[in-house]
N, C-alpha and C. Protein backbone atom coordinates (compact mmCIF):
# COMPACT_ATOMS: atom_id res chain seq x y z
N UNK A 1 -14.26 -13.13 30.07
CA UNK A 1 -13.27 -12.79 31.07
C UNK A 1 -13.65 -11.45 31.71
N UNK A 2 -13.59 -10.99 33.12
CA UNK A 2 -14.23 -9.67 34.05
C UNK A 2 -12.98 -8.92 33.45
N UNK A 3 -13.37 -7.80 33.66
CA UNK A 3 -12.14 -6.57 32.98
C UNK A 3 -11.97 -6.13 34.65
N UNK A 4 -10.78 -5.29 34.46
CA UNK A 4 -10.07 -4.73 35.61
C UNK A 4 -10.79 -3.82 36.46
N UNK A 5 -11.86 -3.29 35.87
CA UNK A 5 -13.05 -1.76 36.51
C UNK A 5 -12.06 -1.00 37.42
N UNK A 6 -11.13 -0.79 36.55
CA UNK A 6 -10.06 0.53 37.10
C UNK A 6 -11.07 1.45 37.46
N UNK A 7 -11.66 2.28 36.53
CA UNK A 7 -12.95 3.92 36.57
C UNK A 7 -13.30 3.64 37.92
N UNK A 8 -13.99 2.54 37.86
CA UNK A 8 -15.18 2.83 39.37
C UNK A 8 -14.31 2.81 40.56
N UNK A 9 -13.62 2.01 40.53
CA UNK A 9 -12.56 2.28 42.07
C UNK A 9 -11.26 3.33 42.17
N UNK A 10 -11.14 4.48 40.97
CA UNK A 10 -10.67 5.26 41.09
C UNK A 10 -11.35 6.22 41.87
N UNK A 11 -12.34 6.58 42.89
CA UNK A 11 -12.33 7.54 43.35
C UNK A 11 -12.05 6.92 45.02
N UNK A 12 -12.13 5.52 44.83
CA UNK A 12 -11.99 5.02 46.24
C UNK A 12 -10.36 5.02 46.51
N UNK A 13 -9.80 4.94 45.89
CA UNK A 13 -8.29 4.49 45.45
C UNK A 13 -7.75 6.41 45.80
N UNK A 14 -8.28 7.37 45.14
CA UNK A 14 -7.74 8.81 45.30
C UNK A 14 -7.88 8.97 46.72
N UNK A 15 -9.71 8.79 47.07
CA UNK A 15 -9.98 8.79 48.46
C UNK A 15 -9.13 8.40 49.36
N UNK A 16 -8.88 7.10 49.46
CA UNK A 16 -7.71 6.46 50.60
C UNK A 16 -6.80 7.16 50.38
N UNK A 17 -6.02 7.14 49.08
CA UNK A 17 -4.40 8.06 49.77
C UNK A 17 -4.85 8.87 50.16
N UNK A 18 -5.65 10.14 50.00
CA UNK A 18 -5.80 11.35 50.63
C UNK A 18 -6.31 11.45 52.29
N UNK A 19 -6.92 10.03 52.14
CA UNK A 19 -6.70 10.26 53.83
C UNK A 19 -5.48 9.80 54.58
N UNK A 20 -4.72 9.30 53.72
CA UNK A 20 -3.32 9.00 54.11
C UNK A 20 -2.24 10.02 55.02
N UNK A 21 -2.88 11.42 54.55
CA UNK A 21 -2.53 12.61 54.41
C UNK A 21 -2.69 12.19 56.25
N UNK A 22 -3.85 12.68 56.60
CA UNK A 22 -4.70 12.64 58.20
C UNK A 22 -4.22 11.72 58.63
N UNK A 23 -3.94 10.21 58.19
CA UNK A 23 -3.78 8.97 59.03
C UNK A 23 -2.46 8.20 58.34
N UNK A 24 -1.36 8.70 58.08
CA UNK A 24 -0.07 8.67 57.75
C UNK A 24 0.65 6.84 58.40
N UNK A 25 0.12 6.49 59.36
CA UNK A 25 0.68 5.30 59.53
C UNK A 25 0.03 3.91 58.53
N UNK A 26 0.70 3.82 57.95
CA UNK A 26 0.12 2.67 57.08
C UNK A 26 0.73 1.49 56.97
N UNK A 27 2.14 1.45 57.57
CA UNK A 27 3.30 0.11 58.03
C UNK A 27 2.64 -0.32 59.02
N UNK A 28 2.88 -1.81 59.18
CA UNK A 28 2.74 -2.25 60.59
C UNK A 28 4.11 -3.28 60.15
N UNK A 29 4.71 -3.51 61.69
CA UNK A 29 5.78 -4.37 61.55
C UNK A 29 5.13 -5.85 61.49
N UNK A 30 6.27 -6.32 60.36
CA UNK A 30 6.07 -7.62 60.81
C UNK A 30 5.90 -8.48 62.00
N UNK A 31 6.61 -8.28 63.19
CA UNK A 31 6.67 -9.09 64.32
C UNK A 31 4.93 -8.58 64.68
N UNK A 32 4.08 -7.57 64.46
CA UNK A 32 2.84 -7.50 64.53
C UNK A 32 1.43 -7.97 64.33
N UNK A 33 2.08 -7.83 63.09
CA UNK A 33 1.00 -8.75 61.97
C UNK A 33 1.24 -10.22 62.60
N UNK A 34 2.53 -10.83 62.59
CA UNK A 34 2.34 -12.54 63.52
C UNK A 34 1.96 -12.35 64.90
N UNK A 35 2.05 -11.15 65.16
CA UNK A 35 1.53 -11.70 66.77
C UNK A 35 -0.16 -11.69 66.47
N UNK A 36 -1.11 -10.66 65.43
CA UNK A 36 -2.07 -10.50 64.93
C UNK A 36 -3.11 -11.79 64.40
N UNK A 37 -2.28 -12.43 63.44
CA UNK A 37 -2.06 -13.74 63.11
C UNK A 37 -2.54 -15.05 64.26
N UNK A 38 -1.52 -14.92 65.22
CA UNK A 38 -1.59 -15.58 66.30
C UNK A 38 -2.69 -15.21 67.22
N UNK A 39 -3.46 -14.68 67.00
CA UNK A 39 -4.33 -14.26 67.95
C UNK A 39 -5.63 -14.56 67.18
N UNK A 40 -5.64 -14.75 65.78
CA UNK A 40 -6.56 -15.26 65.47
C UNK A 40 -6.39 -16.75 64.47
N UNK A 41 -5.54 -17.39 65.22
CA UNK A 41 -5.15 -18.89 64.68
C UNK A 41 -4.75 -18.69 63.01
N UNK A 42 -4.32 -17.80 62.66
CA UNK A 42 -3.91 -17.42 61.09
C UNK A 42 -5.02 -17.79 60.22
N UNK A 43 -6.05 -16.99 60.84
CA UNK A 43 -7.56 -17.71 59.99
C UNK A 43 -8.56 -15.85 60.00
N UNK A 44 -9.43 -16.03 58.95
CA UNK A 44 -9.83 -15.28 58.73
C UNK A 44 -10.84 -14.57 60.10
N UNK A 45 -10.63 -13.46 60.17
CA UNK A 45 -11.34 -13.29 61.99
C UNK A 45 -12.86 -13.26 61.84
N UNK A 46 -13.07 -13.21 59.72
CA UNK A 46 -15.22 -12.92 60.26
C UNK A 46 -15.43 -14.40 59.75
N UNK A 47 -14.83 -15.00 58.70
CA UNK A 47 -15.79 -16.66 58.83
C UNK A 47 -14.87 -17.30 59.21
N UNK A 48 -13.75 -17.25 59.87
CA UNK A 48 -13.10 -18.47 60.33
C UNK A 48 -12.20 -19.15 59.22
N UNK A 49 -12.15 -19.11 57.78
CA UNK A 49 -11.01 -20.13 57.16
C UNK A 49 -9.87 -19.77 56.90
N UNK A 50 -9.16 -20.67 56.98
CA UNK A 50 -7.51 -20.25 56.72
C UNK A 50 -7.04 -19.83 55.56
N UNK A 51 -5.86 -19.79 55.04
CA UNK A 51 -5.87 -19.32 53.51
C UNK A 51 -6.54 -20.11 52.53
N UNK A 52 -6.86 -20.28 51.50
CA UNK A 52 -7.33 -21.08 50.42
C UNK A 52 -7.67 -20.79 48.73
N UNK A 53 -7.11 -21.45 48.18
CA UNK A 53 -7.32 -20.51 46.55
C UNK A 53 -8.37 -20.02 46.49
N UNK A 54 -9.57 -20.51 47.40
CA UNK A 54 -10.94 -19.83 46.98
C UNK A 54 -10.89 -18.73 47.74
N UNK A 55 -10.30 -18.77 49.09
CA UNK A 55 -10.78 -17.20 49.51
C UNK A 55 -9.35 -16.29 48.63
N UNK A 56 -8.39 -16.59 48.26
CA UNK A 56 -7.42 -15.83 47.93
C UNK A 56 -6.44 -15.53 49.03
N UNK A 57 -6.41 -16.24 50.38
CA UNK A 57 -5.56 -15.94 50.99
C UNK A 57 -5.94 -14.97 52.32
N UNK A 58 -5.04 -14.88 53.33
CA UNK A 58 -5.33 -13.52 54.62
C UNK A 58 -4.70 -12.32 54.46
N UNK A 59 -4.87 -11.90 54.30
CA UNK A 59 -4.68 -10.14 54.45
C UNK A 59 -5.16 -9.71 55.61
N UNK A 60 -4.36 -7.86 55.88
CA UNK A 60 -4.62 -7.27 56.80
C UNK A 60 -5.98 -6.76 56.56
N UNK A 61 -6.88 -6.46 57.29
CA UNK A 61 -8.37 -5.79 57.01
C UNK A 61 -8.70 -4.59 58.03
N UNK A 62 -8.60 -3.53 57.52
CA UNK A 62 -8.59 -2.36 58.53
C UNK A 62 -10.33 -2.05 59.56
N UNK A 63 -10.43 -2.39 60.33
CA UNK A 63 -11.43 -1.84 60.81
C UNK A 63 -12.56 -0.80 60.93
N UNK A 64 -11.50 0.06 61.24
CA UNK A 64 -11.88 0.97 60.59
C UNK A 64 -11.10 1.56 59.32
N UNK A 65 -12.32 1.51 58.47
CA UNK A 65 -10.98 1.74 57.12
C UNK A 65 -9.99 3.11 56.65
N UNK A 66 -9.66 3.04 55.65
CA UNK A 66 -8.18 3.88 55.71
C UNK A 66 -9.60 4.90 55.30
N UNK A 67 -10.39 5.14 54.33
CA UNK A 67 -11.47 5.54 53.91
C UNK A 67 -12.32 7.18 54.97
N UNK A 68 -12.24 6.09 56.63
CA UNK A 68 -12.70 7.28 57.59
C UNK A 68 -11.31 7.16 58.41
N UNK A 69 -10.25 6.81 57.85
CA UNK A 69 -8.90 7.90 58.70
C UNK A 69 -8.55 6.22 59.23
N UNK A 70 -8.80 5.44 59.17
CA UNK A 70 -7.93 3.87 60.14
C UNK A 70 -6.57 3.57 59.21
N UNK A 71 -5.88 3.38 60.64
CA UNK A 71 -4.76 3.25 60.12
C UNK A 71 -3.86 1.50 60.45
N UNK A 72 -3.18 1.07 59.66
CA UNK A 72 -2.81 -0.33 59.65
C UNK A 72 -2.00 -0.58 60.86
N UNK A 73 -2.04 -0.52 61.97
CA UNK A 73 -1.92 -0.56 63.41
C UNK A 73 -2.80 -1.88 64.17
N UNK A 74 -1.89 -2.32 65.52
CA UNK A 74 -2.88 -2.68 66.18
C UNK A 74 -3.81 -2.46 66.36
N UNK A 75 -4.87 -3.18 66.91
CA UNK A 75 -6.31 -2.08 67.30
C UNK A 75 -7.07 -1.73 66.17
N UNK A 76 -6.82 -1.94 65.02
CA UNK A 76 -7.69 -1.54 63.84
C UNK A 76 -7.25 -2.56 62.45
N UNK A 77 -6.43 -3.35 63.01
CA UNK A 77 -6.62 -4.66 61.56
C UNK A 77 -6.34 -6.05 62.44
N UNK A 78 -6.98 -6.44 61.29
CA UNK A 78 -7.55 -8.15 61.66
C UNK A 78 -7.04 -8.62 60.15
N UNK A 79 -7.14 -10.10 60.82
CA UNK A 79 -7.08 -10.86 59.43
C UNK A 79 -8.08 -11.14 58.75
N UNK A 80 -7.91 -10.99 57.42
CA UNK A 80 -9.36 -11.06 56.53
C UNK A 80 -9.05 -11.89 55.62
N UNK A 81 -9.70 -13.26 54.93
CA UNK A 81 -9.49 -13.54 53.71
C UNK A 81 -9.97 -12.43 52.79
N UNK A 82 -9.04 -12.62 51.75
CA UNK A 82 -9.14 -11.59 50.38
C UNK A 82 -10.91 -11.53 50.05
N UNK A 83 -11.56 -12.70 49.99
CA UNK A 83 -13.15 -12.63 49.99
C UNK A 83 -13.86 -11.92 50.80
N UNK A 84 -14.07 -12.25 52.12
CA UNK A 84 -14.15 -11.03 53.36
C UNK A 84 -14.15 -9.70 52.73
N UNK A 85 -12.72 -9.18 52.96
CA UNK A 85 -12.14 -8.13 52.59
C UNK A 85 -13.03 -7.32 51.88
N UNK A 86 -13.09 -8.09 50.55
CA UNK A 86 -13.63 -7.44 49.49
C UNK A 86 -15.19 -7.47 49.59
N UNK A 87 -15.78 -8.28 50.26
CA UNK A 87 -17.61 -8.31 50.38
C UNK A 87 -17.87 -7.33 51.52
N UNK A 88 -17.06 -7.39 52.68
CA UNK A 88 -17.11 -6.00 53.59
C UNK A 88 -16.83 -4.94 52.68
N UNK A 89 -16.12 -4.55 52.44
CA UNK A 89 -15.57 -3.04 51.24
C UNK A 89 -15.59 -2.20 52.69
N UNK A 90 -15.89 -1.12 53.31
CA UNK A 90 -16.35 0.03 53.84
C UNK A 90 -17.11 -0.57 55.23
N UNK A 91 -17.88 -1.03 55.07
CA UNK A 91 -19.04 -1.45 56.24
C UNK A 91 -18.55 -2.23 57.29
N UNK A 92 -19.40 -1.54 57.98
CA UNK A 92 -19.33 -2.02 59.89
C UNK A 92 -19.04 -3.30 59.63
N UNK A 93 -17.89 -3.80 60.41
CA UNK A 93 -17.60 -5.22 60.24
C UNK A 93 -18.66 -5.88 61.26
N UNK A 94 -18.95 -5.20 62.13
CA UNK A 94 -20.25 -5.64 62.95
C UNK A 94 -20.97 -6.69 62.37
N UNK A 95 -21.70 -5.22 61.44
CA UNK A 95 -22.97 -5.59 60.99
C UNK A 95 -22.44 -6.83 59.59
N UNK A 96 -21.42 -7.03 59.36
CA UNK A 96 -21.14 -7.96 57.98
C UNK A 96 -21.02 -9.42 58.88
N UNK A 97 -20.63 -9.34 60.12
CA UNK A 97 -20.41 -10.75 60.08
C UNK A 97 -22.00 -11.23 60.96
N UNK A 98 -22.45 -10.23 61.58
CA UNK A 98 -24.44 -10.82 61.43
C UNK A 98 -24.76 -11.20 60.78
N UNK A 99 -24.66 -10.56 59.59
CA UNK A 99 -25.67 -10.99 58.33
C UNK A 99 -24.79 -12.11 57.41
N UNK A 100 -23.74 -12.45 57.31
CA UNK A 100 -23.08 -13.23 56.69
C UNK A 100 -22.70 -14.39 57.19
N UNK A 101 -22.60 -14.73 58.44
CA UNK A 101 -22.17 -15.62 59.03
C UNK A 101 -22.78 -15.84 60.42
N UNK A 102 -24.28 -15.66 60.56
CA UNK A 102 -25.10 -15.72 61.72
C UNK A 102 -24.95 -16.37 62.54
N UNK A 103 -24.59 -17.72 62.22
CA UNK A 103 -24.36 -18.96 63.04
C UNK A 103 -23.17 -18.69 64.02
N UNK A 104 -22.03 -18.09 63.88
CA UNK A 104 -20.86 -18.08 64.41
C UNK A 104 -20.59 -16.13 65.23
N UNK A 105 -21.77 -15.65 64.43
CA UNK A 105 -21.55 -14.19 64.66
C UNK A 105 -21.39 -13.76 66.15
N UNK A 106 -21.62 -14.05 67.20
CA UNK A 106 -21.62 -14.10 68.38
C UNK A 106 -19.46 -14.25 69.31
N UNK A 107 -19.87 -16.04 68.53
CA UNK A 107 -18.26 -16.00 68.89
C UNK A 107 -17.18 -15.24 67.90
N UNK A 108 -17.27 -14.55 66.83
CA UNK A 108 -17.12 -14.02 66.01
C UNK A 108 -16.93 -12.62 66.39
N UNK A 109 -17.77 -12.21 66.84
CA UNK A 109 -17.87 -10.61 67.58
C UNK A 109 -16.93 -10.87 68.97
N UNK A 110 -17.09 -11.47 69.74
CA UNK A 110 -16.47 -11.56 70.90
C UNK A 110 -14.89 -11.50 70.92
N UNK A 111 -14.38 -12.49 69.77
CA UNK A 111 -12.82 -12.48 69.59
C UNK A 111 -12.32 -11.70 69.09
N UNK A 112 -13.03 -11.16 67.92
CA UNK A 112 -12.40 -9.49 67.98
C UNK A 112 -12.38 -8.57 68.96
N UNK A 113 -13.70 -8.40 69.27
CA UNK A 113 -13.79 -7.13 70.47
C UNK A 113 -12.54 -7.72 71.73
N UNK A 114 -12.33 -8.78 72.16
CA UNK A 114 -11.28 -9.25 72.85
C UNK A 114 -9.86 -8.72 72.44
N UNK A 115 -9.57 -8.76 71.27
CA UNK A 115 -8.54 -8.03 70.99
C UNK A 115 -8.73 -6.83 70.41
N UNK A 116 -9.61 -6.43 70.27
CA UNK A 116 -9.79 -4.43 70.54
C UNK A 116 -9.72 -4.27 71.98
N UNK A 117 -9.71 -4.88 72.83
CA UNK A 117 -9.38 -4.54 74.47
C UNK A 117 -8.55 -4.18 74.28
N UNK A 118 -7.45 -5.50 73.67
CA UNK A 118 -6.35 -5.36 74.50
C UNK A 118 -5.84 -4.67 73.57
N UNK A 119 -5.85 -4.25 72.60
CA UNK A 119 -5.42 -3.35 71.58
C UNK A 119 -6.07 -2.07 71.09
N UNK A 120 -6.26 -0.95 72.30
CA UNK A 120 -7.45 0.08 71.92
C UNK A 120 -7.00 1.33 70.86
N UNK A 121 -7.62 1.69 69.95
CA UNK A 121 -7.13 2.24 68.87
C UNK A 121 -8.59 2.84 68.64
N UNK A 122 -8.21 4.65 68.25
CA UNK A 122 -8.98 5.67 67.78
C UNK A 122 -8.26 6.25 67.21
N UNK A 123 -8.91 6.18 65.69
CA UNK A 123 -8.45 6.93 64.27
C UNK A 123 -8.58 8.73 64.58
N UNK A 124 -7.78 9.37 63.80
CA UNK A 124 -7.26 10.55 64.08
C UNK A 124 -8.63 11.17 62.72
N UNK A 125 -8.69 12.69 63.15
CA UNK A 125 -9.82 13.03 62.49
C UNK A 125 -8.79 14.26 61.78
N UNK A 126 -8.98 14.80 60.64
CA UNK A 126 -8.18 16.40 59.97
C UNK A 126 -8.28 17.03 61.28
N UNK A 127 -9.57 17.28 62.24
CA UNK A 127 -9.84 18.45 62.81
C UNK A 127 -8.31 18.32 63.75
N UNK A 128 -8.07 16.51 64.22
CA UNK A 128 -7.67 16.84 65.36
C UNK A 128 -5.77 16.81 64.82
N UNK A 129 -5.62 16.59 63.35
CA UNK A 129 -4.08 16.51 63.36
C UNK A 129 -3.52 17.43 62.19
N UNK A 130 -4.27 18.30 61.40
CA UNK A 130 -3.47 18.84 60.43
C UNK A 130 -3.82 20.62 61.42
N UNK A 131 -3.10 21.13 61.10
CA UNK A 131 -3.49 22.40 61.66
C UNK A 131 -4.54 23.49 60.68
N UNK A 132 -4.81 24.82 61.32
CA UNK A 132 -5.15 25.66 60.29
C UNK A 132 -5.25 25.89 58.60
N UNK A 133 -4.00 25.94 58.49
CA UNK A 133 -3.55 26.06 56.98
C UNK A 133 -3.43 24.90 56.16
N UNK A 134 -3.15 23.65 57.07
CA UNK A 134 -3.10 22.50 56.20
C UNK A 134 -4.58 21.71 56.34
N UNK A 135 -5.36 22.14 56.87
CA UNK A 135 -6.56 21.56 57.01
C UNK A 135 -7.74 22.49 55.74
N UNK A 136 -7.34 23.98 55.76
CA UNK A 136 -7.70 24.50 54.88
C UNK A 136 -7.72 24.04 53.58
N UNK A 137 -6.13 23.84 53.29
CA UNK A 137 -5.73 23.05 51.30
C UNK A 137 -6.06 21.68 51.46
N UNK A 138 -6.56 20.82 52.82
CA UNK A 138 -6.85 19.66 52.37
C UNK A 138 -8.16 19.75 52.17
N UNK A 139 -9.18 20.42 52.80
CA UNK A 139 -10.55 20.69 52.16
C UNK A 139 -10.61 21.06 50.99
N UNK A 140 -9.81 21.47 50.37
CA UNK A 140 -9.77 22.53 49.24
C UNK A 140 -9.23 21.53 48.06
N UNK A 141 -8.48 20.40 48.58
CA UNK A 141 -8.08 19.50 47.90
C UNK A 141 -9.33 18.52 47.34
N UNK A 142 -9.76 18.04 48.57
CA UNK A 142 -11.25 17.41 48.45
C UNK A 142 -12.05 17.90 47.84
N UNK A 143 -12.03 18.91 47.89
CA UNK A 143 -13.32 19.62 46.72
C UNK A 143 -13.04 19.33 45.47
N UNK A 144 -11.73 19.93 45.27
CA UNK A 144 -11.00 19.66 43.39
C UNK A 144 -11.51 18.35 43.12
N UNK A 145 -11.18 17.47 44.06
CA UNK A 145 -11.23 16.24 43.75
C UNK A 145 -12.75 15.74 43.48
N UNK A 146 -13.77 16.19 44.16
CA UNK A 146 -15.09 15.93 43.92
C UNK A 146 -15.35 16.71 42.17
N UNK A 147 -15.28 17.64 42.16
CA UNK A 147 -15.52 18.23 40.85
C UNK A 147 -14.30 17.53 39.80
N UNK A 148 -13.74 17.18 39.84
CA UNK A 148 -12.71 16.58 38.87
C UNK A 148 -13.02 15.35 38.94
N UNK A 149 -13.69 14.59 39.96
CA UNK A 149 -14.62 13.21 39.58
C UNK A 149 -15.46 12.98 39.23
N UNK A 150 -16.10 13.91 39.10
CA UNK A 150 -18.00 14.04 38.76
C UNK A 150 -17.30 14.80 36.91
N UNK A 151 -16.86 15.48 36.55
CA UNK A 151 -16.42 15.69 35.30
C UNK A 151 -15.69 14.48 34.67
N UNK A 152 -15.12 13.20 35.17
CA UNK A 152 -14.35 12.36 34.97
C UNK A 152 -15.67 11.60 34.73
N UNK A 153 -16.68 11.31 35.13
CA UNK A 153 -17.69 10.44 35.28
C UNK A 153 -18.35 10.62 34.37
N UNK A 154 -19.00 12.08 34.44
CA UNK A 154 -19.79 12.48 32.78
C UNK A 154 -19.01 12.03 31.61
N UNK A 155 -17.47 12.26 31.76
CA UNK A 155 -17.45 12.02 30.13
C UNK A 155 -17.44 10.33 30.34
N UNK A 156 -16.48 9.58 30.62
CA UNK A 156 -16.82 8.27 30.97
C UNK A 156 -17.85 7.62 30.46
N UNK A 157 -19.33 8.63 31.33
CA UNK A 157 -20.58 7.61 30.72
C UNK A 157 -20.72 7.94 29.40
N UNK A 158 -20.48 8.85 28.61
CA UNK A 158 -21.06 9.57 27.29
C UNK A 158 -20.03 8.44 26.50
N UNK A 159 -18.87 8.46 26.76
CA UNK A 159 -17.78 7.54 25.85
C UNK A 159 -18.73 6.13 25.92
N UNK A 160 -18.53 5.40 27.01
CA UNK A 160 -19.78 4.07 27.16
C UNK A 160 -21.10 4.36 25.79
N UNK A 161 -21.56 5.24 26.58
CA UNK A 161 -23.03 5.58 25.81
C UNK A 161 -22.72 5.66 24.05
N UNK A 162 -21.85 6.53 23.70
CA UNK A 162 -21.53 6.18 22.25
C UNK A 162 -21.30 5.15 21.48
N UNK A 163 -20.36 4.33 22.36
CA UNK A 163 -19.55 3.06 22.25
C UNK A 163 -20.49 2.08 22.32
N UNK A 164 -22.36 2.25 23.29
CA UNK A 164 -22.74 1.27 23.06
C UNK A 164 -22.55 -0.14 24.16
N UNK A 165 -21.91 0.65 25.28
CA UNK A 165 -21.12 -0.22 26.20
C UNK A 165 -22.62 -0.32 26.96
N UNK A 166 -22.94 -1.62 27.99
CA UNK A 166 -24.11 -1.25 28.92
C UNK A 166 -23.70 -0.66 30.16
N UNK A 167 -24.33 0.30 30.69
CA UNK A 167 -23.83 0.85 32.08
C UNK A 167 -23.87 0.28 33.61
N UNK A 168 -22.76 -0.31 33.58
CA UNK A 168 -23.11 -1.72 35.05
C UNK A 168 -22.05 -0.53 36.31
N UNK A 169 -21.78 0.70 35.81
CA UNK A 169 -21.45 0.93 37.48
C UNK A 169 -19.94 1.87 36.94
C-alpha cells in the first residue's frame, strides 16, 4: 500500500499558503466555476475526459499556480482531471499538454488560450502588493522558512538512514 509522503510535499504545501499572503483570492464563486465548466464541456481542458474513477474526477487547476502568486479566479483556472493536475504539478501547462497529448495539443492550446482572451488575468507579484514593511517580514519569513526546511530535511534523512528506510525523495 503507497504511504501518504506528507515530508516531501510539506514544503510545497508551506510554500502555497505563504503565497497566499501576495495572492489572497483563493474563492471563486460557484456560478464561475459552472460557467468555467461550461466552457470546457465539463471535461478536462488538457486531455479532454470527463470525470472518471480513473482520472479521479475535475477539479479547478490554476494556471498559473498558487506557487508563483495565481490565484483561483477567472483567467487562471481550468478544469483539470485530478490525474492532469497532479502530472502537471508546477509546469507550463503549455509545454505538458505537447508532450502528453501531441495529437490534440494544438486544439488543446487554442481553447484555452480562447478563454484566457476572454478572461485576461495577471498574478500579483510581493513587489507590486505588500508594501515596505510587509514585504520586508515576508522575505524574512521565507528565509526562516528555507533554513527551517533544509534543518527539517537533514534530520528526516538521518532518521530514514538509521531506520534503514531507502531514500526515494
Amino acid at each position: 500500500m503507497k504511504g501518504t509522503k506528507h515530508f516531501p510535499r510539506l514544503s510545497y504545501n508551506v510554500s502555497r499558503g505563504l503565497r497566499e499572503i501576495v495572492a489572497p483570492v483563493q474563492t471563486m464563486s460557484e456560478e464561475d466555476w459552472n460557467s468555467v465548466l461550461r466552457q470546457f464541456d465539463s471535461c478536462c481542458a488538457f486531455c479532454g475526459e470527463g470525470a472518471t474513477r480513473e482520472n479521479r474526477g475535475i477539479v479547478p487547476d490554476h494556471l498559473v499556480p498558487v506557487t508563483d502568486y495565481g490565484e483561483l479566479m477567472l483567467g487562471n483556472v481550468v478544469p483539470a482531471c485530478q490525474r492532469c493536475n497532479d502530472s502537471r504539478g508546477n509546469g507550463d501547462w503549455r509545454k505538458y499538454v505537447v508532450e502528453e497529448f501531441p495529437e490534440k495539443a494544438s486544439q488543446r492550446i487554442a481553447t484555452i488560450e480562447a478563454y484566457l482572451s476572454a478572461h485576461p488575468y495577471k498574478p500579483f507579484h510581493p513587489e507590486e502588493i505588500l508594501n515596505q514593511d510587509e514585504l520586508r517580514e515576508y522575505n524574512e519569513i521565507l528565509a526562516k522558512w528555507e533554513s527551517i526546511q533544509e534543518t527539517a530535511k537533514d534530520l528526516y534523512d538521518k532518521v530514514k538512514t538509521r531506520r534503514g528506510i531507502r531514500q526515494t525523495g
